[in-house]
Protein backbone atom coordinates (compact mmCIF):
# COMPACT_ATOMS: atom_id res chain seq x y z
CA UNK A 1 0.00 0.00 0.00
CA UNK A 2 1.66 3.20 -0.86
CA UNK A 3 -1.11 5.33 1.04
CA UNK A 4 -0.50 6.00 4.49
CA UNK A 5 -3.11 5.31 7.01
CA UNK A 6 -3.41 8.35 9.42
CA UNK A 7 -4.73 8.14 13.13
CA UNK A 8 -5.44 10.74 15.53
CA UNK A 9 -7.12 14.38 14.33
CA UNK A 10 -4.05 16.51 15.48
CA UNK A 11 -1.33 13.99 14.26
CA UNK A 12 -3.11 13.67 11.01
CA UNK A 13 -2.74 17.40 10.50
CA UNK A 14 0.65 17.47 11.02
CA UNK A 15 1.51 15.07 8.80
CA UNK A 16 -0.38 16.45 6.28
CA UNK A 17 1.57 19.31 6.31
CA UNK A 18 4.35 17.79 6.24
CA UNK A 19 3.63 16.33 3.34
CA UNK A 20 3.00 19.07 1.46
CA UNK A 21 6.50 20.99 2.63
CA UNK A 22 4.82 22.59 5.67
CA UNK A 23 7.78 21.84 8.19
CA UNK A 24 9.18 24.14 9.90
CA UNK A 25 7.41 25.56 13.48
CA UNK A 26 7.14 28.69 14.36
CA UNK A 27 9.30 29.17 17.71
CA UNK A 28 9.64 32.37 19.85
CA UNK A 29 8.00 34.36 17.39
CA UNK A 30 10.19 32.73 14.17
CA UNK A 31 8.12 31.60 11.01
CA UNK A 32 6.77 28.44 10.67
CA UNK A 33 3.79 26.39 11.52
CA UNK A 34 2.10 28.35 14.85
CA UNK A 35 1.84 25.62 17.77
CA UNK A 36 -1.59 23.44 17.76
CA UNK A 37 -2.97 25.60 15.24
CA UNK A 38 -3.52 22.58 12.78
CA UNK A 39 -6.89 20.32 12.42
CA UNK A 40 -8.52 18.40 10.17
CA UNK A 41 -12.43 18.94 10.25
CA UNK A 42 -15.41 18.95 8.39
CA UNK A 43 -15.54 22.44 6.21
CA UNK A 44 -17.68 24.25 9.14
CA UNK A 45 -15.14 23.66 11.55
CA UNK A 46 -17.46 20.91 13.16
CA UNK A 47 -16.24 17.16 13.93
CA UNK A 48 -13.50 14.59 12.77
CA UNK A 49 -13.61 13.41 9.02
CA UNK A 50 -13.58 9.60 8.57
CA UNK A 51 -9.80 8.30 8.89
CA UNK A 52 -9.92 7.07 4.88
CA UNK A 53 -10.82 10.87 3.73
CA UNK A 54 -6.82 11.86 4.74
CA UNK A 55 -3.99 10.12 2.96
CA UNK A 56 -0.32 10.34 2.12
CA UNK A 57 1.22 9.08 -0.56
CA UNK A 58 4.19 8.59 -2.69
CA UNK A 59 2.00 8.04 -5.58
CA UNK A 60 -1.73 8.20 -6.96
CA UNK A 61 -2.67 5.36 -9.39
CA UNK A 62 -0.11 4.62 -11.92
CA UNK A 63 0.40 7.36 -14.44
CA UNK A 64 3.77 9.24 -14.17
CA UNK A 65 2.34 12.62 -13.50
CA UNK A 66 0.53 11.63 -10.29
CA UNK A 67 3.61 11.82 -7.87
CA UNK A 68 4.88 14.71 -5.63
CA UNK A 69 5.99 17.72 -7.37
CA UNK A 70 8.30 17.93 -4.25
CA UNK A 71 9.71 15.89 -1.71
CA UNK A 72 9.00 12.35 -1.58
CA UNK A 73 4.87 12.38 -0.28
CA UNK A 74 2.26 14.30 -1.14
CA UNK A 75 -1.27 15.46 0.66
CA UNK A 76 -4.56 13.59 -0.54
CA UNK A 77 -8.09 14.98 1.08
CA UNK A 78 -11.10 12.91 -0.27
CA UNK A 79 -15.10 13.14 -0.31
CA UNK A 80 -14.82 9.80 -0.59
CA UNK A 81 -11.57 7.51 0.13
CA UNK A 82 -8.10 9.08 0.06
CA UNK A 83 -6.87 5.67 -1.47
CA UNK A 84 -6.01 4.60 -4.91
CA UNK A 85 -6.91 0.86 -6.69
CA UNK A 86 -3.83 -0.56 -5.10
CA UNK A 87 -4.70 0.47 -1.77
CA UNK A 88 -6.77 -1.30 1.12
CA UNK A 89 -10.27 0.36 1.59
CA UNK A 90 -9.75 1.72 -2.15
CA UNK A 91 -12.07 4.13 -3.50
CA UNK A 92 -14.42 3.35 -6.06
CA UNK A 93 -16.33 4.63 -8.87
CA UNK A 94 -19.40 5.67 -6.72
CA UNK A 95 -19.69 6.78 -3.25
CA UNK A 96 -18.80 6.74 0.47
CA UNK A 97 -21.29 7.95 2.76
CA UNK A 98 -20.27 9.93 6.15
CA UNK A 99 -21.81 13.13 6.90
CA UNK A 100 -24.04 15.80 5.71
CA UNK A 101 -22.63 19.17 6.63
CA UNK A 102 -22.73 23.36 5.66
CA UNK A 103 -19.89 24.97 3.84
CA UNK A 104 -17.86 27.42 5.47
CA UNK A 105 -19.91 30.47 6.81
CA UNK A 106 -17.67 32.66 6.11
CA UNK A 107 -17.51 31.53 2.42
CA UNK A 108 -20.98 31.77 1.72
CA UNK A 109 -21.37 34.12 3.43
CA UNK A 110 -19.91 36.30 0.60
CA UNK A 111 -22.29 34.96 -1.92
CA UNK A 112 -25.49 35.84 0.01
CA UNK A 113 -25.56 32.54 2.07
CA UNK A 114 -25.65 30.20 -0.73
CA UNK A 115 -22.52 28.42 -2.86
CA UNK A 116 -21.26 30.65 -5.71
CA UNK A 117 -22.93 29.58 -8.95
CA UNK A 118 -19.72 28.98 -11.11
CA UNK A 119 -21.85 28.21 -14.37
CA UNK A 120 -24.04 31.32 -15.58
CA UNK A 121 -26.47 28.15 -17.23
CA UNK A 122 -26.25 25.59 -14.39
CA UNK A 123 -27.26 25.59 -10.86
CA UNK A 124 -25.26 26.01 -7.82
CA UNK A 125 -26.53 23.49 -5.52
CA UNK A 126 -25.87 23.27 -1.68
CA UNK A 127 -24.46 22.10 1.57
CA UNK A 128 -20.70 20.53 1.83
CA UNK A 129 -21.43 16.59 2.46
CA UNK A 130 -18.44 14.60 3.10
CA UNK A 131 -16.13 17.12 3.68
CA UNK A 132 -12.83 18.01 5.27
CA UNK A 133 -11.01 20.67 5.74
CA UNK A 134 -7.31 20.95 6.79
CA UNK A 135 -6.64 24.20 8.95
CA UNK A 136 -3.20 25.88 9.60
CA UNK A 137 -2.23 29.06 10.97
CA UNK A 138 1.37 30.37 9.90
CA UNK A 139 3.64 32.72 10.78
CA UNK A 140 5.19 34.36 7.70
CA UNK A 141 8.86 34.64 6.59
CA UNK A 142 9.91 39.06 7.73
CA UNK A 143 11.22 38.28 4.06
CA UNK A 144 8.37 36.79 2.18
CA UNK A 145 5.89 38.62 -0.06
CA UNK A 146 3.75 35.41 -1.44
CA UNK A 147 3.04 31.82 -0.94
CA UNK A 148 2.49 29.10 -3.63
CA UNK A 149 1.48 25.86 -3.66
CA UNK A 150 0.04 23.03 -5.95
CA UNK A 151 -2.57 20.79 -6.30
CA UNK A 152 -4.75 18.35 -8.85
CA UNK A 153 -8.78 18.06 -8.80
CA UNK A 154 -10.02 15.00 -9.68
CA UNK A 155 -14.15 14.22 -9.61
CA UNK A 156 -15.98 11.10 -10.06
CA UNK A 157 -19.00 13.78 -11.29
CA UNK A 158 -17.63 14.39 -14.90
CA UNK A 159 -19.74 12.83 -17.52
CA UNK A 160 -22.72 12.19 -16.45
CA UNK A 161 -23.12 15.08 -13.55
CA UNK A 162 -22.18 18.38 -15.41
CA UNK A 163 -23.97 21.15 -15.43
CA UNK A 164 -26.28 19.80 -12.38
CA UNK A 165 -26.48 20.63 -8.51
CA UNK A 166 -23.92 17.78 -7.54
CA UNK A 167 -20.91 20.62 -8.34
CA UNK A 168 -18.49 19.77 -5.70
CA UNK A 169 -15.61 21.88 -4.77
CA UNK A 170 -12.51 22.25 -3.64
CA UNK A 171 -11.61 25.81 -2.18
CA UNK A 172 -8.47 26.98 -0.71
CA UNK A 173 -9.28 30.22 2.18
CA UNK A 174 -6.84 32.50 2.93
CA UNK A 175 -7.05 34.97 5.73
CA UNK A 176 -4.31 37.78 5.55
CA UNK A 177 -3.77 41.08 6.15
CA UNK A 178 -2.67 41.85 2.84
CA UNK A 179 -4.35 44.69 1.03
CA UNK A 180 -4.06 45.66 -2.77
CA UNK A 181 -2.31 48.67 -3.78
CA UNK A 182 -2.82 50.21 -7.20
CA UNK A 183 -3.30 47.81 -10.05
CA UNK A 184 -3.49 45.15 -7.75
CA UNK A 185 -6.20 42.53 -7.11
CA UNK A 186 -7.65 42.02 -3.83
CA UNK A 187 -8.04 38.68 -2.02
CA UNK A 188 -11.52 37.38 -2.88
CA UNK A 189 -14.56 38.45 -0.44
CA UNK A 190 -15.26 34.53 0.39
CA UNK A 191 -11.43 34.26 0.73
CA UNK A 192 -10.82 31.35 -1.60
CA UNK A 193 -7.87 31.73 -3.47
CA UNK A 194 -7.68 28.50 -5.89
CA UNK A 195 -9.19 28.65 -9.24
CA UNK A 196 -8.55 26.88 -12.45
CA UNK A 197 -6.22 28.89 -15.40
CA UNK A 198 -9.49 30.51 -16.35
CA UNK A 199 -10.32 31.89 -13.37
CA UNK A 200 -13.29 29.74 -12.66
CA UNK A 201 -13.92 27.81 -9.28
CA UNK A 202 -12.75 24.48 -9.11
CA UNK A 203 -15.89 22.55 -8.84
CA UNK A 204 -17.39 20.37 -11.31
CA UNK A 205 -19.76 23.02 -13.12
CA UNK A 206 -17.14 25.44 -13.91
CA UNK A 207 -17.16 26.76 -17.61
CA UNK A 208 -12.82 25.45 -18.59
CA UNK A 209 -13.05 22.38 -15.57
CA UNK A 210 -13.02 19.15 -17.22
CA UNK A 211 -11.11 20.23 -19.96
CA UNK A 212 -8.15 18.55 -19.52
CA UNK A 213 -7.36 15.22 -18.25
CA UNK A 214 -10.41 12.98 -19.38
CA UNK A 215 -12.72 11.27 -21.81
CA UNK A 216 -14.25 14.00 -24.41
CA UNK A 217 -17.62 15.03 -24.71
CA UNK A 218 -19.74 17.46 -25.74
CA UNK A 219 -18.29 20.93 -24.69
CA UNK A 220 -15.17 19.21 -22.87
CA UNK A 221 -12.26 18.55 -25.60
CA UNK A 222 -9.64 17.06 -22.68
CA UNK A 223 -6.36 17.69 -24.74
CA UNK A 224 -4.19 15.31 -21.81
CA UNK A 225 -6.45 12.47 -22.42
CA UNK A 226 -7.11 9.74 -20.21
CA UNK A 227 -4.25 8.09 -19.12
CA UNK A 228 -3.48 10.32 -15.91
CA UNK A 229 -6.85 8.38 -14.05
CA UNK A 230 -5.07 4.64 -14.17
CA UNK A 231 -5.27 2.85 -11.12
CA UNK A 232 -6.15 5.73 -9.09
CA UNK A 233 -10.03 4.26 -8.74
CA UNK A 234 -11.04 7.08 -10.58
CA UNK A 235 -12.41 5.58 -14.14
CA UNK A 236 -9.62 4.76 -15.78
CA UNK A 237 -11.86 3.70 -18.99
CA UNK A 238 -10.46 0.12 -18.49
CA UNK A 239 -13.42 -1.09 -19.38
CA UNK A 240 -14.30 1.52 -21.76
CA UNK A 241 -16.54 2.82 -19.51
CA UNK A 242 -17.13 6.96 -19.89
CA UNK A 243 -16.68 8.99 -16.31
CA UNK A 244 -14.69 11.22 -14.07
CA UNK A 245 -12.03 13.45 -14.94
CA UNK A 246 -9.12 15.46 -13.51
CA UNK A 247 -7.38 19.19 -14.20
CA UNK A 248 -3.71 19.17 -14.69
CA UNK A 249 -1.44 20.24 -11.82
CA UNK A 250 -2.18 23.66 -10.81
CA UNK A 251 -0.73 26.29 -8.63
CA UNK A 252 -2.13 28.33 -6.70
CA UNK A 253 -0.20 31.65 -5.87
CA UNK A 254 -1.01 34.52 -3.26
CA UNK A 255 0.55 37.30 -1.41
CA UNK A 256 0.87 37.91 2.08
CA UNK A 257 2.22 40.64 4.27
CA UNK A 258 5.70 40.13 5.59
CA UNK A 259 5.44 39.08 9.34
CA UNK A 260 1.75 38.61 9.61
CA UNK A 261 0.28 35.44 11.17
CA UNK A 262 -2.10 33.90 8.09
CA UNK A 263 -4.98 31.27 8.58
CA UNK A 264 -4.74 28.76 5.14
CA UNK A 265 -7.83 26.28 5.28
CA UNK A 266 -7.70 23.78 2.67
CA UNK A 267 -11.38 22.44 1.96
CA UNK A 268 -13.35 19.46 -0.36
CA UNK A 269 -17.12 18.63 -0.25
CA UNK A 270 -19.70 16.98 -2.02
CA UNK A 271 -22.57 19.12 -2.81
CA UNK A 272 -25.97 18.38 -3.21
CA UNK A 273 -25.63 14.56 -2.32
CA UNK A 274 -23.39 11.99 -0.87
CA UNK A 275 -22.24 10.17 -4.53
CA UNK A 276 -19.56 9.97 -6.94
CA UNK A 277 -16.57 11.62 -4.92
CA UNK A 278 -14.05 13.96 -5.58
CA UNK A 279 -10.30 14.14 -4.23
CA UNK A 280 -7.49 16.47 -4.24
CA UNK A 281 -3.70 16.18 -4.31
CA UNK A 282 -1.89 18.93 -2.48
CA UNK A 283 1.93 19.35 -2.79
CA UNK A 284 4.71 21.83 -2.78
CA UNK A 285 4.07 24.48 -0.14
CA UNK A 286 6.34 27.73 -0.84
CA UNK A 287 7.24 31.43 0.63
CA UNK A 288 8.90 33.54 -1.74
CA UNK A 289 10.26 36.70 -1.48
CA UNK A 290 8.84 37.98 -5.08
CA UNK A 291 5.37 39.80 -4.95
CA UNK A 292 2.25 38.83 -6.18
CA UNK A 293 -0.47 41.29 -7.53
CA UNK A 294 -2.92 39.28 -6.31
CA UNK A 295 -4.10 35.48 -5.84
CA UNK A 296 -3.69 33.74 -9.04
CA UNK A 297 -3.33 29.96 -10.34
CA UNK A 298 -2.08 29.18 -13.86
């Protein structure tokens, strides 16, 4: 099994971080990880995700460009199961059922109290079923201007669940002090700082989602192919079967205000129901000393 079982809500944060390059801890005032400040919840803060929603791994499925893009592990959080087709309790091409649940109030919160429709023709849908979040607080570099990091969707609701209410998401929230100056963008209202090259959400209904890695169809022309879904449990059209599909590696780049304490929450639901899952890898945490004019993932 190359997926690592985690036990334990507080450990399991850690190591997630970890996993992702989050290391260091913030000592005496110093950068780093702030003490304690790390969880792993449902997206409203409220109880312990199922142990098989957290993973770390070395490798998801078998295609070449499912590895870590640094370091030797990488972060999985699932709707479903964080495991691939080689892995005990693997995930599957329909559903785990845990726990109906609300979407981060402050998220929503920006869009009137409902999710943000991310499709002017198709409907939002609601709740966050399934979910988990991973919460850190961290003190920033005196030296560093932005933070990047990088992750891949993938979503068991491509094919036959476009362009309905089942639009999961994944959402990265960033709370900073950081404020735009001229010609600069401003951290989102709801906070969430991930969004595919075309500035769309990453849920299933955005506009440019499922354009990449998976099986074409109407609307989606998925230039990578297929072949980044085998063995990951994730229709790998082994059978010829048509479902699910993935973006390519994206990364996700902010700024931040040298100094300042941030809160990064790191979030995936279900929405609508409790079927066909979606994951996300997460790799490759980094401070750099370069600006940013504002959040932006290419």
């Amino acid at each position: 099994s190359r997926a690592h079982t985690l036990t334990g809500a507080l450990r399991g944060a850690k190591a997630t971080l970890n996993a992702m390059e989050l290391c260091q801890v913030s000592q005496n005032g110093s950068w780093g990880i702030v003490p304690g400040s790390y969880s792993l919840t449902r997206a409203d803060g409220s109880s312990t995700p199922d142990y098989r929603q957290v993973g770390i791994t070395t490798q998801f499925g078998t295609h070449s460009s499912n590895v870590p893009k640094a370091g030797s592990n990488m972060t999985m959080l699932s709707a479903g199961r964080a495991r691939d087709a080689n892995d005990p309790d693997a995930t599957a091409n329909l559903t785990y059922t845990y726990a109906t649940g609300a979407p981060p109030a402050d998220f929503v919160a920006a869009h009137g109290g409902e999710l943000p429709w991310t499709s002017p023709t198709c409907t939002n849908g609601s709740g966050a079923n399934d979910s988990v979040r991973l919460r850190v607080q961290l003190k920033v570099p005196t030296n560093a201007n932005s933070l990047s990091f990088q992750f891949r969707f993938f979503s068991q609701e491509y094919w036959y669940w476009t362009c309905t209410s089942f639009n999961d998401f994944f959402i990265a929230m960033l709370d900073s002090q950081w404020t735009p100056g001229p010609g600069q963008t401003a951290i989102p209202a709801d906070k969430n700082i991930s969004f595919d090259s075309n500035g769309s959400y990453i849920s299933v209904n955005s506009t440019s989602f499922f354009t990449t890695c998976c099986q074409p169809k109407t609307g989606y022309t998925c230039p990578d192919g297929k072949a980044a879904l085998a063995g990951t449990g994730y229709y790998d059209y082994a059978s010829g079967t048509t479902g699910a599909g993935a973006t390519r590696w994206l990364t996700t780049t902010s700024p931040v205000k040298p100094g300042e304490t941030i809160t990064l929450r790191f979030i995936i639901w279900d929405t609508s129901d409790q079927a066909w899952d979606s994951q996300v890898l997460l790799d490759n945490f980094r401070w750099s000393a370069t600006p940013s004019n504002g959040p932006i993932t290419q």
